[in-house]
N, C-alpha and C. Protein backbone atom coordinates (compact mmCIF):
# COMPACT_ATOMS: atom_id res chain seq x y z
N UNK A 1 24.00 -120.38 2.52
CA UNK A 1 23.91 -119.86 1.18
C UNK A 1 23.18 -118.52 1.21
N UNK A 2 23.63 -117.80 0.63
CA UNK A 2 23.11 -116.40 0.33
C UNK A 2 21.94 -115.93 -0.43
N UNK A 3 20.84 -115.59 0.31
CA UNK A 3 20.01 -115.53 -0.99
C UNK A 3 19.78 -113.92 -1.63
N UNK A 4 19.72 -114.58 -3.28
CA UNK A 4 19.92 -113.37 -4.05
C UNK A 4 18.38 -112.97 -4.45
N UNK A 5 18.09 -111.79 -4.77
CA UNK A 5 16.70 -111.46 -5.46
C UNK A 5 17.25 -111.82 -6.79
N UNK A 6 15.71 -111.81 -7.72
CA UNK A 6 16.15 -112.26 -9.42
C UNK A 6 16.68 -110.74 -9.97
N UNK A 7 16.47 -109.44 -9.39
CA UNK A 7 17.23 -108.40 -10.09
C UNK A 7 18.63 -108.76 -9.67
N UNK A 8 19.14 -109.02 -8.68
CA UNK A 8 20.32 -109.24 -8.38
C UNK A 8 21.34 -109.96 -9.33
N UNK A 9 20.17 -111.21 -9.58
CA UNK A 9 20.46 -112.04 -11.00
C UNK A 9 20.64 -111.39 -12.24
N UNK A 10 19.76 -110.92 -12.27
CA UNK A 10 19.54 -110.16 -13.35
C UNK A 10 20.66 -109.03 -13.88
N UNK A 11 21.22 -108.64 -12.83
CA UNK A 11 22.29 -107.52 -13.34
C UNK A 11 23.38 -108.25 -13.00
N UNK A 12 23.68 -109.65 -12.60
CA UNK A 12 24.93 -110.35 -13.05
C UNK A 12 25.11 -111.03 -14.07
N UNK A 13 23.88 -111.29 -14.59
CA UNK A 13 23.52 -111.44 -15.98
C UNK A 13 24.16 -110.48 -16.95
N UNK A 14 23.72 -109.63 -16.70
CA UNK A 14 23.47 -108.31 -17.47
C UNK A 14 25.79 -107.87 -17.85
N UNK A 15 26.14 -107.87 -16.39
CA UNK A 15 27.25 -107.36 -16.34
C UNK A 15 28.38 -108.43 -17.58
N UNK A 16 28.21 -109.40 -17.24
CA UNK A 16 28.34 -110.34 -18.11
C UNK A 16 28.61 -110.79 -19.22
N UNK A 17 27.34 -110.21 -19.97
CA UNK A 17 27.36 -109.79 -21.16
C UNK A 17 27.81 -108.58 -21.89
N UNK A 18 27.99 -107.60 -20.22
CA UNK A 18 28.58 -106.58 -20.92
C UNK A 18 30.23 -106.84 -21.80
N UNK A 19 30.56 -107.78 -21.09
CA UNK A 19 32.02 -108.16 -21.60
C UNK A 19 32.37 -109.03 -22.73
N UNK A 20 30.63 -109.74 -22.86
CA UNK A 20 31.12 -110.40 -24.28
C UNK A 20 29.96 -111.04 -24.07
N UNK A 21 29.24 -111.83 -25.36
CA UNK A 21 28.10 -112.91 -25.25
C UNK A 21 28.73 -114.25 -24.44
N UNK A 22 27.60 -114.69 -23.97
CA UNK A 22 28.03 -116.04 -23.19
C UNK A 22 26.78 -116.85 -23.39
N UNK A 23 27.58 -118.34 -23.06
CA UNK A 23 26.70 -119.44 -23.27
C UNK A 23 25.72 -120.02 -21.88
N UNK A 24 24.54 -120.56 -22.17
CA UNK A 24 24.05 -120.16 -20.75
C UNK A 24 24.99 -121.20 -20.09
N UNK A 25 25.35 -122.43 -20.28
CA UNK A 25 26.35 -123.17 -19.36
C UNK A 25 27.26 -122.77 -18.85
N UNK A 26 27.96 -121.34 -19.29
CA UNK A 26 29.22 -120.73 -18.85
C UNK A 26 28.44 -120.04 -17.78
N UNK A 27 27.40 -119.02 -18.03
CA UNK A 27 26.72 -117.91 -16.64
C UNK A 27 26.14 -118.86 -15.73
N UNK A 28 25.90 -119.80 -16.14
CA UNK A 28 25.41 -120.92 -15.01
C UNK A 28 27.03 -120.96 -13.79
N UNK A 29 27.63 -121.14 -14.04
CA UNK A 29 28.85 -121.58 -13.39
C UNK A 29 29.63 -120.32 -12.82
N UNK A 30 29.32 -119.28 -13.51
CA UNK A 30 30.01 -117.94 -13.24
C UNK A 30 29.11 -116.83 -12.30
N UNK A 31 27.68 -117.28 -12.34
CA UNK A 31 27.05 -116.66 -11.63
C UNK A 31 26.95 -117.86 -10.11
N UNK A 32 27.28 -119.26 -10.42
CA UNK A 32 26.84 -120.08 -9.41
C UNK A 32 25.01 -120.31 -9.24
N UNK A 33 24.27 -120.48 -10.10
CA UNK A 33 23.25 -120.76 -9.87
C UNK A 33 23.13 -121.89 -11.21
N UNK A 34 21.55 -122.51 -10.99
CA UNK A 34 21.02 -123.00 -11.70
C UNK A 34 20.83 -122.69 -13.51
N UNK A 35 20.74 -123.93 -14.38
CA UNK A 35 20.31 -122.99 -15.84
C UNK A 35 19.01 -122.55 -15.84
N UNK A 36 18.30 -123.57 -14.80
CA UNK A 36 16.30 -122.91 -14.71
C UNK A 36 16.54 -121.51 -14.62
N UNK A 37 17.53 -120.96 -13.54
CA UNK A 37 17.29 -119.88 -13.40
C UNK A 37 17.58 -118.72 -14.14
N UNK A 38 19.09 -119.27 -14.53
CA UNK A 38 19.51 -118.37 -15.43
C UNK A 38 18.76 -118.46 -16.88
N UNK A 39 17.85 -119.49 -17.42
CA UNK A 39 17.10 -119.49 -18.58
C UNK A 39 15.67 -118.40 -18.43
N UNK A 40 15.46 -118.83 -17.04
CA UNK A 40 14.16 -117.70 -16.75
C UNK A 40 14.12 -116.20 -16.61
N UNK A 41 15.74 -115.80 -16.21
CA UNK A 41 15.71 -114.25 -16.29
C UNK A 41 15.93 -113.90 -17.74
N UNK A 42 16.74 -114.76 -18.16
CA UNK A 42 17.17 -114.66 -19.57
C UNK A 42 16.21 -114.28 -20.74
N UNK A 43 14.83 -115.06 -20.39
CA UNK A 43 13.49 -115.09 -21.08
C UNK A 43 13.18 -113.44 -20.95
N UNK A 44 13.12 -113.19 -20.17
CA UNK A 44 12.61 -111.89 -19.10
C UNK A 44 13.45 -111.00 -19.65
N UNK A 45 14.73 -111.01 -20.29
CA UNK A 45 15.31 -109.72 -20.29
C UNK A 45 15.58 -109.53 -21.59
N UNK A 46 15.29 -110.97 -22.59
CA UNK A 46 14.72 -111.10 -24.23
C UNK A 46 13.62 -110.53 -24.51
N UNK A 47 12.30 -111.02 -23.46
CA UNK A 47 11.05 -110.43 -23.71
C UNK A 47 10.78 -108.59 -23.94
N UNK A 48 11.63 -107.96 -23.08
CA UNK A 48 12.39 -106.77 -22.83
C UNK A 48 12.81 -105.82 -23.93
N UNK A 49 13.07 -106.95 -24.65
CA UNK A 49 14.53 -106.28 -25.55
C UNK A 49 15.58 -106.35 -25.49
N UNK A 50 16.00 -106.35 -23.90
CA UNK A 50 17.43 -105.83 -23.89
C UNK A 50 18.66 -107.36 -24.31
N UNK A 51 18.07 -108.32 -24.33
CA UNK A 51 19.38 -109.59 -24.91
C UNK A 51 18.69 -109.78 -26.00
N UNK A 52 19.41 -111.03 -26.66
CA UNK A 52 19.21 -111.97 -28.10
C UNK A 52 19.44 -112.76 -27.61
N UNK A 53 18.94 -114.34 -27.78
CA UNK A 53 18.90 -115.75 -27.65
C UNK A 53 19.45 -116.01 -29.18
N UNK A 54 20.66 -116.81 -29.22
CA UNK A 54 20.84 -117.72 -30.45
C UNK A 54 21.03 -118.80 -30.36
N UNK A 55 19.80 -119.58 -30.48
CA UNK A 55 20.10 -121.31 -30.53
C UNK A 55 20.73 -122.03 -31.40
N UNK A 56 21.86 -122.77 -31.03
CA UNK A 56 22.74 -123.79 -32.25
C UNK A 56 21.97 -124.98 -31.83
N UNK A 57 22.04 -125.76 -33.09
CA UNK A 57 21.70 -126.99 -33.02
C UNK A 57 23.16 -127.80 -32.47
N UNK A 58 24.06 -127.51 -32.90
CA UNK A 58 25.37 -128.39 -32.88
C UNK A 58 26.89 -127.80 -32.44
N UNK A 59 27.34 -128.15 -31.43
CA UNK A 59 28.37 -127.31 -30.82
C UNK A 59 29.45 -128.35 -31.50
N UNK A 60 30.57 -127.98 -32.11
CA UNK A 60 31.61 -128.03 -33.13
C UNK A 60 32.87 -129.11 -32.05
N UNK A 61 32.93 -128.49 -30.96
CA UNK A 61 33.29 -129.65 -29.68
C UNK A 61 32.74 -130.72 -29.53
N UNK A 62 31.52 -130.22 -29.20
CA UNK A 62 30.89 -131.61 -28.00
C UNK A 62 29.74 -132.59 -29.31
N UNK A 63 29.18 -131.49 -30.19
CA UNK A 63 28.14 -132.15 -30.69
C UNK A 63 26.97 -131.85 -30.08
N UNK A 64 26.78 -131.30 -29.03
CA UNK A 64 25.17 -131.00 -28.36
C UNK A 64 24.90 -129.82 -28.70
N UNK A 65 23.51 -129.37 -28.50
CA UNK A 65 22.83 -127.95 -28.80
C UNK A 65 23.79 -127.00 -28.06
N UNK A 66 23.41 -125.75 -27.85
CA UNK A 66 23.71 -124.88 -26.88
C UNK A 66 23.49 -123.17 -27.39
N UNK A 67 22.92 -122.54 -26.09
CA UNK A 67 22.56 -121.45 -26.76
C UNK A 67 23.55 -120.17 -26.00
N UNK A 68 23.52 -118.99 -26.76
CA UNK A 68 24.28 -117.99 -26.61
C UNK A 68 23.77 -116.91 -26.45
N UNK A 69 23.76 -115.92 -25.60
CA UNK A 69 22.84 -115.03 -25.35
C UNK A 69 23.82 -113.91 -25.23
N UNK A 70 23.39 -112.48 -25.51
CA UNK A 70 24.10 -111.25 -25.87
C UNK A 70 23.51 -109.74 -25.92
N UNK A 71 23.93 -108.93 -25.79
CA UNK A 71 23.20 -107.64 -25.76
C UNK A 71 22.48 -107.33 -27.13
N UNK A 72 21.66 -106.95 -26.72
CA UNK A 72 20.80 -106.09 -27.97
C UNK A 72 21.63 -104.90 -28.25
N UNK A 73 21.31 -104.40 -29.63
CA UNK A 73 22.22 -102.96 -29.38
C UNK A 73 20.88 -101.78 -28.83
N UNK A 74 20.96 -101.32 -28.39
CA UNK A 74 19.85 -100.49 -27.56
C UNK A 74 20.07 -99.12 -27.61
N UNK A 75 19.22 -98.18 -28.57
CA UNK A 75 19.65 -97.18 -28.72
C UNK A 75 18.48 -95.85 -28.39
């Protein structure tokens, strides 16, 4: 297994979202890592500025929470 630094993460994160908001269960699977991890850069790049966290209580499918994360507009 390859190991990545968390900027590495961080800007596959980043690229990501450039294409549209995503749910962290989807970048979990698309980046191939963990949600710890992908929740912890995620924190980090909210704290920042540069994303938005939107927590649902209720996903319209499944019925469980799930959150969605997306670019800030950054000007």
């Amino acid at each position: 297994m390859e190991y990545r630094t968390g900027l590495d993460i961080k800007k596959q994160i980043l690229a990501l979202l450039k294409q549209s908001p995503q749910v962290i269960s989807e970048m979990e699977r698309k980046i191939n890592t963990s949600d710890r991890v992908i929740k912890r850069h995620v924190a980090e790049l909210e704290y920042l500025g540069i994303v938005k966290v939107i927590k649902y209580e209720k996903s319209e499918k499944t019925g469980r929470p799930y959150t969605v994360v997306k670019l800030n507009n950054l000007k």
